[in-house]
Protein backbone atom coordinates (compact mmCIF):
# COMPACT_ATOMS: atom_id res chain seq x y z
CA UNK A 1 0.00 0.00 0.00
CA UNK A 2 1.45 3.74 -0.64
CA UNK A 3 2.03 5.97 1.82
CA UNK A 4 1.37 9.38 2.07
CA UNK A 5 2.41 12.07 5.03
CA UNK A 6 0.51 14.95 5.37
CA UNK A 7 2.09 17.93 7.10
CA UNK A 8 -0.66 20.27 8.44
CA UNK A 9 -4.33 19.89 9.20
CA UNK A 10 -6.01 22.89 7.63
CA UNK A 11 -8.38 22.37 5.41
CA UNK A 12 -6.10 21.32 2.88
CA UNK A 13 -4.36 18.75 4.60
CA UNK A 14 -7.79 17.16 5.68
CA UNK A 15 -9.42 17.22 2.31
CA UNK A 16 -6.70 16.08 0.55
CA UNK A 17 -6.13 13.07 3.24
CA UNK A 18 -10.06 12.30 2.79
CA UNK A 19 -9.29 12.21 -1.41
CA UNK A 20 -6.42 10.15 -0.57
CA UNK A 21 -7.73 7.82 1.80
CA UNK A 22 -10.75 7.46 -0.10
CA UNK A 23 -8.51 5.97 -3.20
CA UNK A 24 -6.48 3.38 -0.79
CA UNK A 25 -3.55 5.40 0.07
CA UNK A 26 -1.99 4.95 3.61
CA UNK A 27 -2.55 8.18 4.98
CA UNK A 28 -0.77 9.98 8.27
CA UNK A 29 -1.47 13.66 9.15
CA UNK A 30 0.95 15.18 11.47
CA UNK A 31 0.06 18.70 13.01
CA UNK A 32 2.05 21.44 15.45
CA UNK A 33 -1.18 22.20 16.94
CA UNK A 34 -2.87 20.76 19.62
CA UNK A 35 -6.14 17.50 18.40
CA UNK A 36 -8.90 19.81 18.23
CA UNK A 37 -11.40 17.43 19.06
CA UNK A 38 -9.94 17.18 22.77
CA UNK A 39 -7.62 19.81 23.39
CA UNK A 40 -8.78 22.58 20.91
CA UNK A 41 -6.83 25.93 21.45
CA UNK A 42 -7.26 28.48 19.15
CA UNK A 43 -4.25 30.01 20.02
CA UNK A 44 -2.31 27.54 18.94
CA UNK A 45 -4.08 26.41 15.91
CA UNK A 46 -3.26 27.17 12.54
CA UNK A 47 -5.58 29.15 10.11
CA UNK A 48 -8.68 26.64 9.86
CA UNK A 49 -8.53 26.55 13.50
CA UNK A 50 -7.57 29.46 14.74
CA UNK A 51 -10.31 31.84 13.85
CA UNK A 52 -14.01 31.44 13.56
CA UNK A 53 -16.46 28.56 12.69
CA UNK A 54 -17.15 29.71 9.36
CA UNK A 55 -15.70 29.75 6.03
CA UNK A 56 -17.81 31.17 1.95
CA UNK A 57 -17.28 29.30 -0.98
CA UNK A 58 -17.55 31.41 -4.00
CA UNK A 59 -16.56 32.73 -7.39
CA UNK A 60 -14.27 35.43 -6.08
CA UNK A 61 -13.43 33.74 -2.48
CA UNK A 62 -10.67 35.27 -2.71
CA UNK A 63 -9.58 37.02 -5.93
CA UNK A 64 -6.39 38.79 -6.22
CA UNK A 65 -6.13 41.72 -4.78
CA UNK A 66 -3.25 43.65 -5.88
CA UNK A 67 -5.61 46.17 -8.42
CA UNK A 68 -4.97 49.54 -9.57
CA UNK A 69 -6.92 50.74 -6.79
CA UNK A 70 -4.69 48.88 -4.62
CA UNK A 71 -1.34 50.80 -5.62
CA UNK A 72 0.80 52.28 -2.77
CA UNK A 73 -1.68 50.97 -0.20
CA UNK A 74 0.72 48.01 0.32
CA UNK A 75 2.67 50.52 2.36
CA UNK A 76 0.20 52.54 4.44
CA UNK A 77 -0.57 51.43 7.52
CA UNK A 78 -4.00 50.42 8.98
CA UNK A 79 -4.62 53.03 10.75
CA UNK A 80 -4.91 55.30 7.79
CA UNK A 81 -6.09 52.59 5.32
CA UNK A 82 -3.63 50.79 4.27
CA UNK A 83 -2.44 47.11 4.94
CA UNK A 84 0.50 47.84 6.79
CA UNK A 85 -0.14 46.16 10.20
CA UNK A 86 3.59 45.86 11.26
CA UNK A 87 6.34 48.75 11.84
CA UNK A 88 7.74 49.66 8.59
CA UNK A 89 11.41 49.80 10.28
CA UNK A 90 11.12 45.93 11.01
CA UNK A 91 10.45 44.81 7.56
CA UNK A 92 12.75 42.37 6.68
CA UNK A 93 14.69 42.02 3.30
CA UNK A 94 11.85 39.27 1.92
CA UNK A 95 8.95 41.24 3.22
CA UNK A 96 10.25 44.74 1.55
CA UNK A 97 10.75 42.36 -1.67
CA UNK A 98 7.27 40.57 -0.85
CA UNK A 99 5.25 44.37 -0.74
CA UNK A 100 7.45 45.93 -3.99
CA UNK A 101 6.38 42.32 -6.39
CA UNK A 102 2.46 43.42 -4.30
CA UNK A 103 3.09 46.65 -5.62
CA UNK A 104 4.65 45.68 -9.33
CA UNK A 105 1.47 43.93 -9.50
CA UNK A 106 -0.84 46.95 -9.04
CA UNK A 107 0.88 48.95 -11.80
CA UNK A 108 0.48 46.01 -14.54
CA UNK A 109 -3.35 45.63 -15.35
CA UNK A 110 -2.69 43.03 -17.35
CA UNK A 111 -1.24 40.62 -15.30
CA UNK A 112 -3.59 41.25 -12.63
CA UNK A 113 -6.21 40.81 -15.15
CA UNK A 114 -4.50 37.08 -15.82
CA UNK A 115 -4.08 36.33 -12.22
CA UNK A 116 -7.86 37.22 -11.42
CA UNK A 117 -8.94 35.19 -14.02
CA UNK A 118 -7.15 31.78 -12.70
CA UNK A 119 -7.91 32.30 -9.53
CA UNK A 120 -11.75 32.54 -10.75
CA UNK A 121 -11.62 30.00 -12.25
CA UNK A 122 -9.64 27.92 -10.02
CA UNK A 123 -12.83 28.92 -7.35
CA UNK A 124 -15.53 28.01 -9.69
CA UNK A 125 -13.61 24.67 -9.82
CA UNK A 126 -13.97 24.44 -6.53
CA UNK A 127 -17.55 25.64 -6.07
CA UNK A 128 -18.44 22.44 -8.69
CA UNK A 129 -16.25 19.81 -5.97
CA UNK A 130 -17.67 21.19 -3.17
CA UNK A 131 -21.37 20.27 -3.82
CA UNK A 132 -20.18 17.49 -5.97
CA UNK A 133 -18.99 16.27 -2.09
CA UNK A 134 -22.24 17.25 -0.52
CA UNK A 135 -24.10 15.28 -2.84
CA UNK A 136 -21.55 12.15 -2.66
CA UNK A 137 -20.94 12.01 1.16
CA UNK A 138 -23.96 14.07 2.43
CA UNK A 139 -23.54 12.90 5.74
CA UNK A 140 -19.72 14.71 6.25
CA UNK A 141 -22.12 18.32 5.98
CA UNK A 142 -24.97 17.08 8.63
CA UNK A 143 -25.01 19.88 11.31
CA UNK A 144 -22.68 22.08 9.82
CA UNK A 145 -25.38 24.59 8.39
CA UNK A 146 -24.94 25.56 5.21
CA UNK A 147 -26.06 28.72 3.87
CA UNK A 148 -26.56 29.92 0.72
CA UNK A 149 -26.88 32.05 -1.58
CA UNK A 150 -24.96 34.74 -0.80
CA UNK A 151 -26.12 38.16 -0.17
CA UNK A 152 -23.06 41.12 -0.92
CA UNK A 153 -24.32 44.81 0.68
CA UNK A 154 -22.51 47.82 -0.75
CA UNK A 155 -22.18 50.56 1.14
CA UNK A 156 -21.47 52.65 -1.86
CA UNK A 157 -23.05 53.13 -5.86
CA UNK A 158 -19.56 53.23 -7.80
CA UNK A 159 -18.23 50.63 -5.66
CA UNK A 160 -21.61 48.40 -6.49
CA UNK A 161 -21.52 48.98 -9.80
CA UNK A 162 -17.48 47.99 -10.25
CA UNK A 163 -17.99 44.63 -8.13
CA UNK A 164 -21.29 44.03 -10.10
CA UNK A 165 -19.25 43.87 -13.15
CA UNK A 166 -16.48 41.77 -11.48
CA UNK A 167 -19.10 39.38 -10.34
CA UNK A 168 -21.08 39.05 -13.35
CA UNK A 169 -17.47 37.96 -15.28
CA UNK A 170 -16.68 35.20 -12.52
CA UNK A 171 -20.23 33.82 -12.66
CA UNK A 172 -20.94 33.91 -16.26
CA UNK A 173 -23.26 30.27 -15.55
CA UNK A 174 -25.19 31.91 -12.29
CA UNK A 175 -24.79 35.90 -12.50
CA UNK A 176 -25.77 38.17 -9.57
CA UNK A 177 -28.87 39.48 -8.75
CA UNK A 178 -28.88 43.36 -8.08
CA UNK A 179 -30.93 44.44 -4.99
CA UNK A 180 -32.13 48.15 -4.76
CA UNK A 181 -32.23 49.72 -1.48
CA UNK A 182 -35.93 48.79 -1.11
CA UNK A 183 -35.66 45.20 -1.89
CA UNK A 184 -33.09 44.95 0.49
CA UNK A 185 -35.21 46.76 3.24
CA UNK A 186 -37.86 44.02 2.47
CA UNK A 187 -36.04 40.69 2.33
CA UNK A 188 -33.45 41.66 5.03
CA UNK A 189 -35.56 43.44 7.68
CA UNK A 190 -32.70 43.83 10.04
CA UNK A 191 -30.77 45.27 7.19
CA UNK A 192 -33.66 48.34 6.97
CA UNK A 193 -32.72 51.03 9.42
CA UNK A 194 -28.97 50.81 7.77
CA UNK A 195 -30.38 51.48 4.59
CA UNK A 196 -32.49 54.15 5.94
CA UNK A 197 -29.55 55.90 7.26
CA UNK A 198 -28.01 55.78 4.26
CA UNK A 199 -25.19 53.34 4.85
CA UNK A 200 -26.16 50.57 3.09
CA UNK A 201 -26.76 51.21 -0.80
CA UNK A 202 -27.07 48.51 -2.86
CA UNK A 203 -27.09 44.40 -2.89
CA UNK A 204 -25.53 41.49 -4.80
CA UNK A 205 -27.08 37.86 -4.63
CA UNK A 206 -23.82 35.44 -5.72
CA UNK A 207 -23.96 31.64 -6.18
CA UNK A 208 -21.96 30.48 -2.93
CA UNK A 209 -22.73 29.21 0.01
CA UNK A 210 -21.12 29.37 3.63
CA UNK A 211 -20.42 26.68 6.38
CA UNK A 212 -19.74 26.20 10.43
CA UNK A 213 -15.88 25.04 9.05
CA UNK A 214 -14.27 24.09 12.06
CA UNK A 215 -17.47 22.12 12.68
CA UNK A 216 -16.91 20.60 9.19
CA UNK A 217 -13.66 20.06 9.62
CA UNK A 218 -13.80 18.25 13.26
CA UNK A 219 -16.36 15.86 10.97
CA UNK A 220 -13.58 14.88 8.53
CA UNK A 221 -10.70 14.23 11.23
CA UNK A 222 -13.26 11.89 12.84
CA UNK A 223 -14.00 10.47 9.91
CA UNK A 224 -10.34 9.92 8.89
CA UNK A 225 -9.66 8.13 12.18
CA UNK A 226 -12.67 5.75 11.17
CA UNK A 227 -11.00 4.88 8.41
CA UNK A 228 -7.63 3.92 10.00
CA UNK A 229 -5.82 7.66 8.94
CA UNK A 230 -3.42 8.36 12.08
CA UNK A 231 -2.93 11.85 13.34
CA UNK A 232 0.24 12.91 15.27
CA UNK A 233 -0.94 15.79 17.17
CA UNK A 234 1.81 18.79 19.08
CA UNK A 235 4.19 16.96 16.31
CA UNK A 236 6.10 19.94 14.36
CA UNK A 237 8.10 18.92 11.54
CA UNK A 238 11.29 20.45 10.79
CA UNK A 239 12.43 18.61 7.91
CA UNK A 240 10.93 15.45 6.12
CA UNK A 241 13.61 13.18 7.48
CA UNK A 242 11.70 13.13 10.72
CA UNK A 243 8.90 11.69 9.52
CA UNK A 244 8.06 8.09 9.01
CA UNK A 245 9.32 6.29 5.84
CA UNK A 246 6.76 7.03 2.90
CA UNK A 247 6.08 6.86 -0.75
CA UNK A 248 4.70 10.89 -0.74
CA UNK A 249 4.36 13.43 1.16
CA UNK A 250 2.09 16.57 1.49
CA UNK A 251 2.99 19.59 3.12
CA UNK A 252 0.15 22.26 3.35
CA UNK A 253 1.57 24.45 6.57
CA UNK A 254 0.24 27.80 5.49
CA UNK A 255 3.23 30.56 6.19
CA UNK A 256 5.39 28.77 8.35
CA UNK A 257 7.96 25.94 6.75
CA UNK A 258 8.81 27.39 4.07
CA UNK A 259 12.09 25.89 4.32
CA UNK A 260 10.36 22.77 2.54
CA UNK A 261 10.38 25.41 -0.41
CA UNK A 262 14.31 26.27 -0.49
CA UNK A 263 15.47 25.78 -3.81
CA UNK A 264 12.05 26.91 -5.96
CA UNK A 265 10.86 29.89 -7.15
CA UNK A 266 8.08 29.73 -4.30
CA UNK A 267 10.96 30.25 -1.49
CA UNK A 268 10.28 33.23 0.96
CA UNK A 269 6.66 33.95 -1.49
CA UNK A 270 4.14 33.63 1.21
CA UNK A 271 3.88 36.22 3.67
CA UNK A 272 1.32 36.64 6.38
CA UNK A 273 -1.59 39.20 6.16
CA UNK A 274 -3.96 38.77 9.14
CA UNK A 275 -7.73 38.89 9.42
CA UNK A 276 -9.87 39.24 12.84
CA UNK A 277 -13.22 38.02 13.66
CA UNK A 278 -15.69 38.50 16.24
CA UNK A 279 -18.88 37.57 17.09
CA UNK A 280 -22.61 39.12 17.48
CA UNK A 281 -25.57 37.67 18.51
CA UNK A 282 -27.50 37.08 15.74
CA UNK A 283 -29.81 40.35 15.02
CA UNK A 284 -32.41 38.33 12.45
CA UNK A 285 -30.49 37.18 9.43
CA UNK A 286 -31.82 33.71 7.92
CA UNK A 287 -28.55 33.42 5.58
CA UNK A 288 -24.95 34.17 4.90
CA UNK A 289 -23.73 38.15 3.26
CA UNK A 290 -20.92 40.10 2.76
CA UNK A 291 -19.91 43.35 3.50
CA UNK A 292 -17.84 45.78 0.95
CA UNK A 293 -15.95 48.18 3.40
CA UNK A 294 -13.12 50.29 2.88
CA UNK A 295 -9.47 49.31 3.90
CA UNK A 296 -8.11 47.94 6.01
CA UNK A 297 -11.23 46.06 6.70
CA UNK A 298 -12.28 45.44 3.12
CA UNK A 299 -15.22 43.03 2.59
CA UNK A 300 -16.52 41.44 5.98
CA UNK A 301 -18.42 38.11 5.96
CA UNK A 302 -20.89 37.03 8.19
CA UNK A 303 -21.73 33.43 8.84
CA UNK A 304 -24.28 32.01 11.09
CA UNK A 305 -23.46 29.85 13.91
CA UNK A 306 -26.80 28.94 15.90
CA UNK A 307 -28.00 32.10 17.46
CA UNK A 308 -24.81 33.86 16.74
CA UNK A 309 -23.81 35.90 13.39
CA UNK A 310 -19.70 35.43 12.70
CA UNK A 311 -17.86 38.45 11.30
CA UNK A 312 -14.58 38.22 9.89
CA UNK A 313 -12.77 40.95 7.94
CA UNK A 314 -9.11 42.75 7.84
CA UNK A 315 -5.99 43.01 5.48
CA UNK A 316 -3.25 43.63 7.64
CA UNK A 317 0.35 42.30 6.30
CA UNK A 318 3.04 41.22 9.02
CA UNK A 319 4.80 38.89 6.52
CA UNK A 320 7.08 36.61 8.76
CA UNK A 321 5.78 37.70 11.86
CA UNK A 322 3.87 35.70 14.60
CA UNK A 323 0.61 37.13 15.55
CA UNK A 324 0.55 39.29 18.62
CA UNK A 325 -2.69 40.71 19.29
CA UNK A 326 -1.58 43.67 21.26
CA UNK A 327 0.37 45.06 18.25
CA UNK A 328 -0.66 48.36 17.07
CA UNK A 329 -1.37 46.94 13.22
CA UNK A 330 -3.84 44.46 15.18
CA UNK A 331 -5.46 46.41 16.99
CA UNK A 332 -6.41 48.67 14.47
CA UNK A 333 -7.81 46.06 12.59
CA UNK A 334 -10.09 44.91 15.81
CA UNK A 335 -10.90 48.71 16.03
CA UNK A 336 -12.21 49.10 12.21
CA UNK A 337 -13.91 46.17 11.48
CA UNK A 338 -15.91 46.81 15.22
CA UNK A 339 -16.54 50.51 13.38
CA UNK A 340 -18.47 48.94 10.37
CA UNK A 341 -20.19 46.21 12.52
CA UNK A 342 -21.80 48.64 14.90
CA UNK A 343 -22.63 51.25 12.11
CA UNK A 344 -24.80 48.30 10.36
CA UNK A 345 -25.84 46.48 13.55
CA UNK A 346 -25.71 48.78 16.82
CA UNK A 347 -28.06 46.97 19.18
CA UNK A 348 -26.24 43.50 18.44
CA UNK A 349 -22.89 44.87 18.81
CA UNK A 350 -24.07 46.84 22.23
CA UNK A 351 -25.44 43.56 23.32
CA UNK A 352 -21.94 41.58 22.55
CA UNK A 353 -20.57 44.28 24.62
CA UNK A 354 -22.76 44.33 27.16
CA UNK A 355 -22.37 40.13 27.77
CA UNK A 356 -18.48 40.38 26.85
CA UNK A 357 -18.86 37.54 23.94
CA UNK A 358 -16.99 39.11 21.38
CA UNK A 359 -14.57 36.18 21.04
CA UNK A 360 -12.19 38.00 19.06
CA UNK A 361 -9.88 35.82 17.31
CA UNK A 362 -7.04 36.62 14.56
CA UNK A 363 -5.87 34.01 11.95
CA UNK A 364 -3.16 34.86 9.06
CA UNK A 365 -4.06 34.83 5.44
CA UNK A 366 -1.13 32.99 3.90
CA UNK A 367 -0.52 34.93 0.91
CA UNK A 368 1.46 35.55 -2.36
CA UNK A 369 1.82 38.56 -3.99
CA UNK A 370 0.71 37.64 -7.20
CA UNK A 371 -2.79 36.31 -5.71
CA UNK A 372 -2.08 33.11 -7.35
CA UNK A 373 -1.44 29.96 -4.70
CA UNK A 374 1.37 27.50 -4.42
CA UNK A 375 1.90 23.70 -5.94
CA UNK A 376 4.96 22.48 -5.87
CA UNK A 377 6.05 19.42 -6.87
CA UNK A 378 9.82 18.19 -5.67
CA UNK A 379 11.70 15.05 -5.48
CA UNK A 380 13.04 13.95 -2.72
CA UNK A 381 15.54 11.23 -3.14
CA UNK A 382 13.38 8.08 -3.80
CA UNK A 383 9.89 10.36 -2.64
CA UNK A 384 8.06 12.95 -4.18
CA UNK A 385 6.87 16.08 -2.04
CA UNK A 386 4.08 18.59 -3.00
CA UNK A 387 3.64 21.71 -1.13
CA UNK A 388 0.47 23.37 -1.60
CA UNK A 389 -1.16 26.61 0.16
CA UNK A 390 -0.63 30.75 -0.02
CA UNK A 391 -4.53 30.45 -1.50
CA UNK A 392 -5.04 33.23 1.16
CA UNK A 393 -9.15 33.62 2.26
CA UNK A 394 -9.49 31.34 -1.14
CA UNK A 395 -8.39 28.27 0.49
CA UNK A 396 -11.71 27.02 1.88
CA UNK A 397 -13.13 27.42 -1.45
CA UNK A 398 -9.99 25.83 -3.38
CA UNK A 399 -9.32 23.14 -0.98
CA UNK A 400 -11.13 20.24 -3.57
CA UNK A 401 -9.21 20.87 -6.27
CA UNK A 402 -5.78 20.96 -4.79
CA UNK A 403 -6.80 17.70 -3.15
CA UNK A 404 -7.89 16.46 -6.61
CA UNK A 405 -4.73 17.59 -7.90
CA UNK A 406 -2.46 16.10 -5.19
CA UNK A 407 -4.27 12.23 -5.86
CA UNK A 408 -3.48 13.49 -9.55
CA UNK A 409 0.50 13.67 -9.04
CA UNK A 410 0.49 10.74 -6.73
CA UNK A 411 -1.46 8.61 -9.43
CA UNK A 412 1.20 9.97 -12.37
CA UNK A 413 -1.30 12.31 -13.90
CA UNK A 414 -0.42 16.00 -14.59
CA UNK A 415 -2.38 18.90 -13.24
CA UNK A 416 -3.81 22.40 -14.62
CA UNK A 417 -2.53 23.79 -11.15
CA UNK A 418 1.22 22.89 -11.78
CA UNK A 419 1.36 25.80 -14.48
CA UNK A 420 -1.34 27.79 -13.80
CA UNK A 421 0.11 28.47 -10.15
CA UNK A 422 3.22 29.19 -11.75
CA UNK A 423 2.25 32.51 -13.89
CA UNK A 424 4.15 34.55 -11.38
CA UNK A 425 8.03 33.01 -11.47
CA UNK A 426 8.94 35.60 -13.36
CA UNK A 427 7.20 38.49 -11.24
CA UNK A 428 10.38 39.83 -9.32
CA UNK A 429 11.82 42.78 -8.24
C-alpha cells in the first residue's frame, strides 16, 4: 500500500487526506497544533482553527487583490487605510521584496487581469467539488449549516456597480442578482434602518454558500480516524527526514515551513496578512452576506453559527511575523472592522458588549503577492513532495481541487494547477 504524510491539518491537509484515503492510500497527518477534538486551542491552531467557525465558498473567495486601486496601499498602515499592520522599520529584506512584487502587481493591469482570471476559475472549480462532495458524502455536511446564496451589501453606488461587473465575469453560468435599497429593506428586515440611514446602498445575490468550518472540519478528522488515517498531534516537523518512511508526502503548513520550499521559485513567497473576527448575537439574518468596506477592513463576511452571526474581515500584512494581538497593526484592525459592525448592527454589537462575547480571534491569510497559490512538486531522493497553500481567504473554497490535484501527481497524472500556479516566477523585483 502507498504511503502518504501529510504535514498540516487545515483544510487542505484534511481534504486532501479524505481524497487520498478514499482511493487506498496509507494516509498519516501530522500537526504542530494541539487535536482539536480534545484539546482545541485556538491560540495555537493554525488558520482553519484558529479563527471562527465559518468559512464562503464562491466565485471570487478570494480574488487577487493587488488592483490599480490597490497601488501604494501596500505601504500605508491600517490606521490610515492601508495594509500595513507591522512597523515599517522591522520589515525584513523578503517582506520589503514581498510588498514591492504586491506593488509591481498593481501597476500592470494586465497581469492582474490574468491572475484574477485563474484564480476565478480555479474557485468556480472548486464551487463544482464542493457540492459534488455534498451530494456524494452528504452525511460529512450534517449539522454544519450551510447557507446559501450569498447576499453582498454595498455601502457605496460606484463601488456596487465595479464589483457588479467583477461578479457578473466570474459567474458567467449563475450571474448576480442586483438588490435596490428597497428590496433589500424588504427581504433583510434587520438590514432596513442601515439602509435608511443611508449606509447601506445597494445588494448582490452570488452563487456560494457558507459553512460552520471548524465544525466541518472536526467531521472529517473523525471520519479519517474511522477509516484507520493516524494523526500525530503537538508533532512539528522540521524537515521530512523526521517523519516516518513514505512513498509521498504533502505539506500544506500555510506561512510557516517554508524551508520545505528552499530551492524553488516559491521560497520566501508567502507572507502573512492577518484577518480578525468576532462575534454578534445574531440580530435576524436567515442566511450568509458580505460586507464591501473600505481598507483595512475590506469586505466582511458574516456566517451564522446557531443564534450567533460570525464576522470576519481585515488586510493587515506582518509577513514573517507571529501574531501578537496587542500590536498596534492588530489592533487597528479589531478597532475598524468593530466601526463597520456597529454602524450596520448597533443593538447587536451593544449587546456583545454588554455580555463580553466578542470572542475576538485573529488568523493569518497565507498569501502571495501575485494572488495566485502555491503547488509544488519536488523530489526527494526516492519520494516525491508537494507543497500546496498561499490560497489566502481562497483556500476554503480551493481546498477540492488541490486535493484532486495532489491524488493526480500521486497517481502519475499532470495537473492544470502545476502551471497555472506558476504565472508569477517571473514576477520579481
Amino acid at each position: 500500500m502507498r504511503k502518504v504524510n501529510v504535514v498540516g491539518s487545515g483544510i487542505v491537509g484534511l481534504l486532501s487526506a479524505y481524497y487520498l484515503s478514499q482511493s487506498g492510500f496509507k494516509v498519516s497527518v501530522f500537526d504542530a497544533g494541539p487535536n482539536p477534538l480534545t484539546d482545541y486551542n485556538k491560540d495555537k491552531a493554525g488558520a482553519t482553527f484558529s479563527g471562527g467557525n465559518a468559512r464562503h465558498v464562491s466565485a471570487t473567495e478570494t480574488s487577487p487583490h493587488a488592483s490599480l486601486s490597490m497601488t501604494g496601499q501596500i505601504y500605508i498602515s491600517g490606521n490610515k487605510g492601508g495594509w500595513l499592520a507591522k512597523d515599517e522599520r522591522n520589515l525584513t529584506l523578503a517582506e520589503k521584496a514581498w510588498m514591492d512584487e504586491f506593488e509591481l502587481v498593481t501597476q500592470s493591469p494586465d497581469l492582474f487581469t490574468q491572475f484574477t482570471k485563474t484564480v476565478i476559475n480555479v474557485n468556480n472549480l472548486g464551487k463544482d467539488l464542493w457540492r459534488k462532495l455534498m451530494a456524494q458524502d452528504p452525511d460529512l455536511f450534517t449539522n454544519v449549516q450551510i447557507q446559501q446564496p450569498l447576499t453582498v451589501f454595498f455601502l457605496d453606488e460606484p463601488t456596487f456597480k465595479s464589483e457588479n461587473n467583477v461578479e457578473t465575469a466570474a459567474n458567467p453560468l449563475y450571474p448576480p442578482i442586483p438588490l435596490t435599497k428597497k428590496e433589500i429593506a424588504k427581504e433583510y428586515p434587520v438590514m432596513a434602518n442601515a439602509v435608511r440611514k443611508g449606509i447601506i446602498a445597494e445588494g448582490l445575490v452570488l452563487d456560494g454558500f457558507a459553512l460552520n468550518a471548524i465544525s466541518f472540519c472536526k467531521k472529517i478528522i473523525r471520519r479519517l480516524q474511522s477509516q484507520g488515517v493516524s494523526f500525530f498531534w503537538d508533532t512539528e516537523v522540521r524537515s521530512l527526514h523526521e517523519l516516518n518512511s513514505a512513498n509521498y508526502y504533502l505539506i500544506s503548513t500555510g506561512v510557516r515551513k517554508q524551508d520545505f520550499l528552499r530551492g524553488t521559485s516559491s521560497h520566501q513567497k508567502i507572507m502573512g496578512v492577518a484577518g480578525v473576527w468576532i462575534r454578534i448575537p445574531n440580530p435576524g439574518l436567515k442566511k450568509a452576506f458580505k460586507i464591501a468596506c473600505p481598507y483595512p477592513t475590506g469586505y466582511i463576511n458574516g456566517t451564522l453559527e446557531g443564534n450567533n452571526l460570525l464576522l470576519s474581515g481585515g488586510y493587515g500584512f506582518i509577513g514573517q511575523d507571529y501574531l501578537d494581538r496587542q500590536k498596534p497593526g492588530i489592533k487597528t484592525l479589531f478597532e475598524d472592522i468593530k466601526r463597520n459592525v456597529q454602524s450596520v448592527f448597533p443593538e447587536s454589537f451593544k449587546k456583545s458588549l454588554r455580555e463580553d462575547s466578542l470572542d475576538e480571534r485573529v488568523c493569518i491569510r497565507p498569501m502571495k503577492p501575485s494572488g495566485l497559490g502555491v503547488f509544488e512538486v519536488m523530489e526527494k531522493g526516492k519520494s516525491k513532495a508537494i507543497f500546496t497553500g498561499a490560497n489566502s481567504a481562497g483556500g476554503f473554497t480551493q481546498a477540492p481541487v488541490l486535493a484532486a490535484a495532489v491524488l493526480d501527481i500521486l497517481n502519475g497524472k499532470d495537473s492544470f494547477l502545476i502551471k497555472a500556479f506558476s504565472q508569477d516566477k517571473s514576477l520579481s523585483i
